[in-house]
Protein backbone atom coordinates (compact mmCIF):
# COMPACT_ATOMS: atom_id res chain seq x y z
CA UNK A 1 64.17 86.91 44.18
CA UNK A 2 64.25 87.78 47.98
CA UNK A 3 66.78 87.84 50.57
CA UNK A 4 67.44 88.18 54.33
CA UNK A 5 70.77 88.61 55.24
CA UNK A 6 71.82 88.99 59.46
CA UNK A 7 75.49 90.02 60.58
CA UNK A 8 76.03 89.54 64.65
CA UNK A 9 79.48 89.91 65.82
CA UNK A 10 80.53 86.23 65.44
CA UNK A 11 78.39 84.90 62.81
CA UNK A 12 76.43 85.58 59.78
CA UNK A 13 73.73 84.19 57.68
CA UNK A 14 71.61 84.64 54.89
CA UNK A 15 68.49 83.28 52.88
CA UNK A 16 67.77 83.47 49.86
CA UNK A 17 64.80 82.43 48.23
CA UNK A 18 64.77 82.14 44.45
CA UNK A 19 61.78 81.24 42.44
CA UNK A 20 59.70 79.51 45.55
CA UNK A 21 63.26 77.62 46.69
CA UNK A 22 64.47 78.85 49.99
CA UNK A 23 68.21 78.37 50.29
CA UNK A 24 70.30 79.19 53.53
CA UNK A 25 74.42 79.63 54.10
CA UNK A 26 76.21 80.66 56.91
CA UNK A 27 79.73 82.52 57.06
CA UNK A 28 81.33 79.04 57.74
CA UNK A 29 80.36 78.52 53.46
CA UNK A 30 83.89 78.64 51.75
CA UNK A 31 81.48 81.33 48.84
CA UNK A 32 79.84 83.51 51.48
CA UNK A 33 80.69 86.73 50.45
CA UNK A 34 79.95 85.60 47.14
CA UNK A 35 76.68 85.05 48.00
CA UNK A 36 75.48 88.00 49.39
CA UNK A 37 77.27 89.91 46.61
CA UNK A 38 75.21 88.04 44.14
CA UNK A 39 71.72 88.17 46.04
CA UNK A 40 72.58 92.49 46.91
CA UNK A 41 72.87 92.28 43.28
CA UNK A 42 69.60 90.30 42.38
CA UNK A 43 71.42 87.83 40.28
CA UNK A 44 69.68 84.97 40.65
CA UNK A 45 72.39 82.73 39.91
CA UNK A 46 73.34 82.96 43.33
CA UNK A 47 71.33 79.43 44.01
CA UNK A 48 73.89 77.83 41.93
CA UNK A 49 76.47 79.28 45.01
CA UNK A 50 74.72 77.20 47.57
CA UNK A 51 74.41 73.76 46.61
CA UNK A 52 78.10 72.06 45.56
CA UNK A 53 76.28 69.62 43.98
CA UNK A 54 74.06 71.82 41.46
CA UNK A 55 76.86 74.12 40.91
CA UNK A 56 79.12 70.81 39.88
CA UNK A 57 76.52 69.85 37.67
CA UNK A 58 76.06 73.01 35.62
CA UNK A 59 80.14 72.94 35.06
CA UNK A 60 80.43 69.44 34.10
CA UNK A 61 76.92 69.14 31.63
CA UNK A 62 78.99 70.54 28.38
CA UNK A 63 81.85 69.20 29.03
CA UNK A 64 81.74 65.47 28.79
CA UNK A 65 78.98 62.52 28.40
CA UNK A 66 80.75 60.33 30.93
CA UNK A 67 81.01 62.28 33.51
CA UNK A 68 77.87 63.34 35.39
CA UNK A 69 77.10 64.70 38.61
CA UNK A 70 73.86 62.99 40.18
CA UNK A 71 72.10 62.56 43.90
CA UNK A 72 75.48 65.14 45.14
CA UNK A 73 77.50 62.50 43.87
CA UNK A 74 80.56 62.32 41.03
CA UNK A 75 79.52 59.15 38.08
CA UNK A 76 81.91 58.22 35.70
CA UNK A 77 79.16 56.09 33.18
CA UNK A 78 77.11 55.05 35.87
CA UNK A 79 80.25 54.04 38.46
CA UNK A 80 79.98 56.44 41.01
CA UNK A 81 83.81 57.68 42.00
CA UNK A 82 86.08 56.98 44.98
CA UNK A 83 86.20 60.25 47.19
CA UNK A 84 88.97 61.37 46.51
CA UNK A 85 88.37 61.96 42.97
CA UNK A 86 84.82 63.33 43.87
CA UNK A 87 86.66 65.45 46.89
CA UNK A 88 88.99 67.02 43.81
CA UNK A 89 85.65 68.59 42.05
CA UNK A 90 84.97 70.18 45.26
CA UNK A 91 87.93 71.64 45.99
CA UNK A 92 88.50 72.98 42.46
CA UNK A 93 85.19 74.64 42.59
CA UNK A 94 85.65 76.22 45.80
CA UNK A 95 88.91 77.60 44.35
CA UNK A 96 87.03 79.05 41.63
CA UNK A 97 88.53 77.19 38.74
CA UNK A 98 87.48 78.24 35.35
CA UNK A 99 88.18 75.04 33.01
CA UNK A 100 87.34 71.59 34.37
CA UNK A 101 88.18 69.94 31.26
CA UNK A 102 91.45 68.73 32.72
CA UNK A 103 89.79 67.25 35.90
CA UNK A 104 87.03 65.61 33.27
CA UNK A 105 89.93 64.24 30.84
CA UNK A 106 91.88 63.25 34.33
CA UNK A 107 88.72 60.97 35.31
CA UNK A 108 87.60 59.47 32.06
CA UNK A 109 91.18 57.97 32.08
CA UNK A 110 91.27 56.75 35.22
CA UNK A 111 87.89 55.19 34.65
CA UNK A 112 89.05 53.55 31.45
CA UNK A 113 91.23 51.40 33.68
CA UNK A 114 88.76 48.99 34.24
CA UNK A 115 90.59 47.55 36.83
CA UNK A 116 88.28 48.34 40.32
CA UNK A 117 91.96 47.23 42.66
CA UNK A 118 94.15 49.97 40.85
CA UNK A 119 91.92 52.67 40.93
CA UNK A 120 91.67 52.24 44.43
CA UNK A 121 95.51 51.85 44.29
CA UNK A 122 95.35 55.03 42.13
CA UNK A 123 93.29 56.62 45.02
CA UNK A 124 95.52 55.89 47.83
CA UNK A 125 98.66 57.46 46.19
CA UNK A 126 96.57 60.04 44.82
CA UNK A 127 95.43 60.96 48.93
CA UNK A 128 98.89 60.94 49.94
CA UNK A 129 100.49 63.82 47.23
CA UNK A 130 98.80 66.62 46.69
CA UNK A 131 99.14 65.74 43.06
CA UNK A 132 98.77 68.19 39.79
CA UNK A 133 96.89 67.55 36.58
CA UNK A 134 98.07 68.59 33.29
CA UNK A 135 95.23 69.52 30.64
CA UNK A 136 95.03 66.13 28.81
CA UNK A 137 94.27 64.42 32.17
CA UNK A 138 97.28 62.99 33.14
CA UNK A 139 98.83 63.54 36.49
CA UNK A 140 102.41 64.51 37.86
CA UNK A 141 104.68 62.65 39.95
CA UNK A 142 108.34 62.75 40.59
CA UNK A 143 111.63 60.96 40.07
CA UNK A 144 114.76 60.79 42.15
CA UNK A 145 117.83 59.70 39.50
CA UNK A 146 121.62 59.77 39.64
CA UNK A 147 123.16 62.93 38.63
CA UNK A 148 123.37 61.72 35.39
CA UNK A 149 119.89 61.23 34.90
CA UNK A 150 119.72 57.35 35.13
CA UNK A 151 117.67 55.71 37.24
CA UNK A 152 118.97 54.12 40.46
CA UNK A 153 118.50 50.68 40.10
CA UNK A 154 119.13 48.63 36.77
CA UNK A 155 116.90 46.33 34.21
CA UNK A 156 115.22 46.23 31.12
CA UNK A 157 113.18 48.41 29.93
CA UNK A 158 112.35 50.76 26.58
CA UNK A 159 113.98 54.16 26.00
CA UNK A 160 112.45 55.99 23.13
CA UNK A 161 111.07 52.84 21.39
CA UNK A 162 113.92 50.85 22.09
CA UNK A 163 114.93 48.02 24.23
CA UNK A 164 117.75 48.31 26.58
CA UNK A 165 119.16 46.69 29.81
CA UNK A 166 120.58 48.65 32.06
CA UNK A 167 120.10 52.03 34.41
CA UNK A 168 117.65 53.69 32.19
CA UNK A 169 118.30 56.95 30.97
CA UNK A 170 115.86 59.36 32.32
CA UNK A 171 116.97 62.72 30.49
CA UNK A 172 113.94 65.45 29.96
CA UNK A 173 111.69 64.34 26.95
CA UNK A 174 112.42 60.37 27.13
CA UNK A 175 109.57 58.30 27.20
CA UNK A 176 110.03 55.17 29.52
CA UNK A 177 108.08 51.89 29.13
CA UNK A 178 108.21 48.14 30.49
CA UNK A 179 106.20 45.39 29.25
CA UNK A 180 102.92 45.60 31.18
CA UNK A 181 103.66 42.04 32.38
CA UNK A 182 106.35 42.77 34.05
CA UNK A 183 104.88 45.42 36.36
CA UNK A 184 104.18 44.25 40.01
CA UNK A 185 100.10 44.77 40.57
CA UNK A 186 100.43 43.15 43.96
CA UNK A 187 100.45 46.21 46.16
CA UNK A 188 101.19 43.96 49.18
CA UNK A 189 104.78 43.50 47.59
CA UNK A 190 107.18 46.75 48.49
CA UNK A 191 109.90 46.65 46.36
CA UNK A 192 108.94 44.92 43.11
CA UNK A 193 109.62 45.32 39.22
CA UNK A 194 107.99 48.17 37.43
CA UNK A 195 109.10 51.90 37.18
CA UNK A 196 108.27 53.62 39.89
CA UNK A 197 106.87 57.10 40.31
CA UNK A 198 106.70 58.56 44.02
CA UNK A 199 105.58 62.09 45.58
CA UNK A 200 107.99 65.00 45.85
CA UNK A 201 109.32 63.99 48.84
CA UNK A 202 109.65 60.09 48.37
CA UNK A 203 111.48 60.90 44.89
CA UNK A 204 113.51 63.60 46.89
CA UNK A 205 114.72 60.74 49.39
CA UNK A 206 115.68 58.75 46.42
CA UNK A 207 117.79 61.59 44.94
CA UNK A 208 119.75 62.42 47.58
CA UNK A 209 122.97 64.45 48.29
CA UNK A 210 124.34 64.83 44.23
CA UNK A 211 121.36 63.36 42.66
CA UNK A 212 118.63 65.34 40.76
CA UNK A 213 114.69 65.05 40.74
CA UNK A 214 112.61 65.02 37.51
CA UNK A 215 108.89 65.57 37.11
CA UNK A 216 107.23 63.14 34.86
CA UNK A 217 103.89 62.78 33.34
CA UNK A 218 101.60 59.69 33.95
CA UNK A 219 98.25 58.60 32.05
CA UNK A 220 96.48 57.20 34.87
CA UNK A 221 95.77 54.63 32.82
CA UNK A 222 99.35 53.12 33.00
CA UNK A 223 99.12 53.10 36.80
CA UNK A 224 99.74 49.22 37.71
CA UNK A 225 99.82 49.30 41.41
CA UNK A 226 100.60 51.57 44.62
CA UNK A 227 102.63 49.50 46.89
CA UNK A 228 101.25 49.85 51.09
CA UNK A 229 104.73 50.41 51.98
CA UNK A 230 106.13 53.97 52.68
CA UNK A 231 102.42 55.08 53.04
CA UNK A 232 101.30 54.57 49.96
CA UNK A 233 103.94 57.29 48.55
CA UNK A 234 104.92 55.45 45.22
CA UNK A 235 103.30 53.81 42.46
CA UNK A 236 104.14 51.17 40.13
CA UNK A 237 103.42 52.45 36.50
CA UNK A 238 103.90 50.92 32.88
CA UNK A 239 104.60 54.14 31.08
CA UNK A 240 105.60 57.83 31.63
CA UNK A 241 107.02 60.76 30.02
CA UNK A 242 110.12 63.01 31.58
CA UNK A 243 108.88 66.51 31.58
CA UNK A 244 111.53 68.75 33.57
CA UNK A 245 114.40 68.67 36.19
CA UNK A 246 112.91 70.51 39.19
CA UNK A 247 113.92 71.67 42.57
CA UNK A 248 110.43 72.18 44.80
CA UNK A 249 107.27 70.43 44.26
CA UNK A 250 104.96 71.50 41.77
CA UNK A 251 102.02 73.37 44.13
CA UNK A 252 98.78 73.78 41.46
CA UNK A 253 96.31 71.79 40.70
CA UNK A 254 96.57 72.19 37.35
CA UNK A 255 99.71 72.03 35.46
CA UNK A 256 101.40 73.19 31.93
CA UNK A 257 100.66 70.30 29.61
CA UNK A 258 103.50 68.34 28.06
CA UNK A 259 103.16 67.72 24.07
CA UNK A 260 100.42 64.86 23.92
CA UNK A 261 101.52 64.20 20.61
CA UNK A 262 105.43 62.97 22.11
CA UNK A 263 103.37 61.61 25.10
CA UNK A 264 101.19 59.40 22.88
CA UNK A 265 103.89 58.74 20.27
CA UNK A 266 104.88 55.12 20.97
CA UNK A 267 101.32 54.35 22.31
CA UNK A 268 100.61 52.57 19.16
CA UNK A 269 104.22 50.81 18.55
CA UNK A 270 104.23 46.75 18.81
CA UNK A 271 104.54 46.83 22.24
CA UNK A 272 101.29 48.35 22.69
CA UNK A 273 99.99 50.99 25.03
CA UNK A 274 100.92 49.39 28.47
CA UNK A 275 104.05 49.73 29.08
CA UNK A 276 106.76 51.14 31.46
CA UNK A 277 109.88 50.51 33.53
């Protein structure tokens, strides 16, 4: 392995050139300094460093047999991703994540929902919040309730496994689901049936003075539709889990997982696994 590496007083470069490959960064590269620590060292690695792609590739390849990195691009078997998914990857690598099997669980869910309209749905609320994923692949999203933890507006839905009518009861732990059919998938439509899940801020509206905010956890799977009103802020899903009562937005990109086994409990039950209010 060689390398040529030239400081000026604004800007920096270097080359590399590892077995016949030349490769060239500037200082603008968000692993720079990696780079030249890597090539001083003659670790020849360091070509992984420069090419997103390659390096997304060699993190993904044991991880999962749907998800492959080809041509610079994200594939989900042979579908290549919306960029925002993709655009995910790239940030977590450049933050130097060390498991990507949350990200790969995230995106085989969301590419089990066959559905091409609500992934894109999926993608436009997903652009709008700065969202976390939790280890098992499903995302978080926020609630504002009444101060006694039900929800704002009234109807049926099913607390626990069982069927009430009513303003839901949202306490931490519950698990909240509506008959898939009832779920508004029309994302022209604003304010429709379905239980809604919104960003920090849009469930922080809904709380208001005396009410409290709640995190809960979503398989994107359940996602049914992201309404175009308020910016694509909310979404429309058919199931979701109540993980905490919060007071500031959850910042990370990844987030402490919620027990799949309560999350999954009624996923089975004769109301099947599509369901929310």
């Amino acid at each position: 392995m060689q390398f040529n590496l030239v400081r000026r007083d604004d800007s920096a470069n270097i080359t590399v050139v590892v077995d016949g490959e030349m490769l060239v960064a500037d200082d603008q590269h968000p692993l720079f300094e990696e780079i030249v620590a890597k090539a001083v060292a003659g670790d020849e690695s360091v070509a992984d460093l420069f090419d997103t792609s390659r390096r997304a590739a060699a993190v993904l390849e044991n991880l999962s047999d749907r998800v492959q990195v080809a041509n610079s691009r994200v594939w989900v078997d042979q579908t290549e991703v919306d960029d925002v998914f993709a655009d995910l990857l790239i940030d977590l690598l450049d933050e130097g994540t060390e498991d990507y099997q949350p990200y790969v669980n995230f995106l085989e869910k969301v590419y089990s929902n066959t559905s091409e309209g609500i992934r894109e749905n999926l993608s436009r609320w997903l652009k709008a919040e700065a969202f976390s994923i939790l280890p098992n692949g499903n995302i978080l999203g926020y609630r504002g309730l009444n101060s006694d933890y039900t929800s704002k507006h009234a109807g049926p839905g099913i607390v626990n496994g069982v069927q009430v009518n009513g303003h839901l009861d949202n306490s931490v732990g519950n698990t909240l689901e509506l008959p898939v059919e009832l779920v508004e998938v029309n994302a022209a439509k604003g304010c429709a049936s379905g239980l809604h899940v919104g960003t920090y801020d849009y469930a922080s509206g809904w709380a208001g003075y005396g009410g409290v905010i709640v995190s809960v956890e979503v398989d994107p799977r359940h996602v049914r539709s992201v309404p175009y009103e308020c910016a694509s802020h909310k979404m429309r899903v058919s199931k979701y889990v109540v993980r905490d009562t919060i007071t500031q937005k959850v910042d990370s990109r990844y987030a402490d997982s919620y027990d799949d086994a309560e999350y999954d409990e009624y996923a089975d039950d004769e109301y099947g696994d599509d369901y929310a209010y």
